[in-house]
Protein backbone atom coordinates (compact mmCIF):
# COMPACT_ATOMS: atom_id res chain seq x y z
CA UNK A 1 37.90 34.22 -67.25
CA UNK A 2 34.84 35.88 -68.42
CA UNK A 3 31.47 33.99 -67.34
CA UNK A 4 28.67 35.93 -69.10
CA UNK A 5 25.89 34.33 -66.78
CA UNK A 6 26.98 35.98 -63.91
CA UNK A 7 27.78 39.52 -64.57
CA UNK A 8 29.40 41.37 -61.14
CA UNK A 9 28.57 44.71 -62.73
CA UNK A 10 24.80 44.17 -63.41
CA UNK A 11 22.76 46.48 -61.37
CA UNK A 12 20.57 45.17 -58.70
CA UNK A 13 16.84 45.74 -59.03
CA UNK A 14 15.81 48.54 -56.64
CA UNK A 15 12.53 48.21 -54.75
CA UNK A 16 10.10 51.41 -53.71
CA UNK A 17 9.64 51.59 -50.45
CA UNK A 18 6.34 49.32 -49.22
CA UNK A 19 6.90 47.40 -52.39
CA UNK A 20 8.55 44.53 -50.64
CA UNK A 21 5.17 42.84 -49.91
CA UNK A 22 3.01 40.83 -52.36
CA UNK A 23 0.43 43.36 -54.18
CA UNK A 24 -2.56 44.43 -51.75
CA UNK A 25 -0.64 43.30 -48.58
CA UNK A 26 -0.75 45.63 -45.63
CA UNK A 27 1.99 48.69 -45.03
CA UNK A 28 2.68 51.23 -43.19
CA UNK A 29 1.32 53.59 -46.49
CA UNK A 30 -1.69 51.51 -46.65
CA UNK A 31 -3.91 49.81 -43.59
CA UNK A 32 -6.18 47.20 -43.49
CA UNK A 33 -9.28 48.52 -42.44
CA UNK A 34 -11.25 46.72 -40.08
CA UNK A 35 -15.32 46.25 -41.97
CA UNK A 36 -17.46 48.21 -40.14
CA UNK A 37 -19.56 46.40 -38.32
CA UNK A 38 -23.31 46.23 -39.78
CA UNK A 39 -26.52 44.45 -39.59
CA UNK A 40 -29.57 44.01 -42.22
CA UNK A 41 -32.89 45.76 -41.53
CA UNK A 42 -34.76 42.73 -41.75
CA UNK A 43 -32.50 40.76 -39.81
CA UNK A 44 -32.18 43.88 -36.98
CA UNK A 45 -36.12 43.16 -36.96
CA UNK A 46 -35.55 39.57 -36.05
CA UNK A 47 -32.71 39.70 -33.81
CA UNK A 48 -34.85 42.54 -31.76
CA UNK A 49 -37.81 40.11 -31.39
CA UNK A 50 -39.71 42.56 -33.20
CA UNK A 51 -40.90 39.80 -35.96
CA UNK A 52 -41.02 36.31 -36.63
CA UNK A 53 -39.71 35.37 -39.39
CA UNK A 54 -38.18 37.14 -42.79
CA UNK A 55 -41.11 36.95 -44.77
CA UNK A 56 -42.99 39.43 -41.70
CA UNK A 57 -40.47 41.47 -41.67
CA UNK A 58 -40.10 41.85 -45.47
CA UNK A 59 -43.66 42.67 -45.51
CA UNK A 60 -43.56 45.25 -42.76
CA UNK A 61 -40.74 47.14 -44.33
CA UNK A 62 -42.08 47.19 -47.79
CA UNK A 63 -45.37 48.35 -46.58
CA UNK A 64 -43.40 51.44 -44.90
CA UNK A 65 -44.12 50.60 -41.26
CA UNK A 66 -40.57 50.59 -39.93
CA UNK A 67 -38.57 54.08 -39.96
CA UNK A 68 -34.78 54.43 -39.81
CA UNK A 69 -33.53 57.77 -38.40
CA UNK A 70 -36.57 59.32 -38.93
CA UNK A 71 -37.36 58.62 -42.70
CA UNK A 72 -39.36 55.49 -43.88
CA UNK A 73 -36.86 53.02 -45.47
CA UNK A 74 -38.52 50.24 -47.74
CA UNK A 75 -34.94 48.32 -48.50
CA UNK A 76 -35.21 45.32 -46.19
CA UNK A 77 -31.56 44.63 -47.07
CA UNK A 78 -30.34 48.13 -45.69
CA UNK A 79 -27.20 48.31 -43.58
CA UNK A 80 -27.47 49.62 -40.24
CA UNK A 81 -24.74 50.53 -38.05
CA UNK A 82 -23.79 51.72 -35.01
CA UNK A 83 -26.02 54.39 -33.51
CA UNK A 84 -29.09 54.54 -36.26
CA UNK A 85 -32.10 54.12 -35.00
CA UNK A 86 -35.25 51.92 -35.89
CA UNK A 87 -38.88 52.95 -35.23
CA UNK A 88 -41.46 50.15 -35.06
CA UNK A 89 -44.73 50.41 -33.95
CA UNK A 90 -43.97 53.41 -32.05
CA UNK A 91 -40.96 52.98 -30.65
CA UNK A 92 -37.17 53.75 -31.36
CA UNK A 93 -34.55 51.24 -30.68
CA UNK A 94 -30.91 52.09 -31.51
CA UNK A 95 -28.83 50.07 -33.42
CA UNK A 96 -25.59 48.55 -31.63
CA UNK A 97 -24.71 45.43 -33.58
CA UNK A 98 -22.56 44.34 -31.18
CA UNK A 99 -24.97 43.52 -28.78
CA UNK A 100 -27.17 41.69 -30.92
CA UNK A 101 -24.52 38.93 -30.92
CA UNK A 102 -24.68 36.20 -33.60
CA UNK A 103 -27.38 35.47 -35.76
CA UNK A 104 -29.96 32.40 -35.22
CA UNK A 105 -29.61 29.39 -36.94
């Protein structure tokens, strides 16, 4: 009986190693990383207390009054993590978003 639909003697598609998961899946060769955890300038400002509102803080930055690690930043969108530090008005307060908790509402 010869059934050409099911051939016995075709070979059997091999699979790489760390292919067996859909495409950009986790493995062993290649780990999620976790995001680093960050927080916006302008939003640092607000979460400190050190402004009001957005449009302040916007202001402040873009005027150059608020330093990150020692150089005047003017992006009121830049990331800060972990350990930078913001001068306002005179004084330094490091970064750690963790603390901050969750933004307002």
């Amino acid at each position: 009986m010869n059934d050409s639909s099911a051939d016995s003697n075709a070979p059997i598609p091999s699979q790489s190693p760390g292919t067996s998961q859909s495409p950009g899946s986790p493995d062993a060769a290649n780990p999620v990383k976790a995001p680093i955890p960050m927080v916006r300038l302008d939003d640092f400002l607000k979460r400190e207390g050190l402004v009001g509102t957005g449009g302040e803080a916007k202001v402040l930055i873009q005027a150059g009054e608020v330093i990150v690690n020692g150089e005047v930043d003017t992006r009121r969108r830049k990331q800060l993590h972990n350990g930078d530090v913001v001068t306002f008005n005179g004084e330094d307060f490091p970064v750690d978003v963790e603390s901050l908790g969750d933004p307002p509402m």
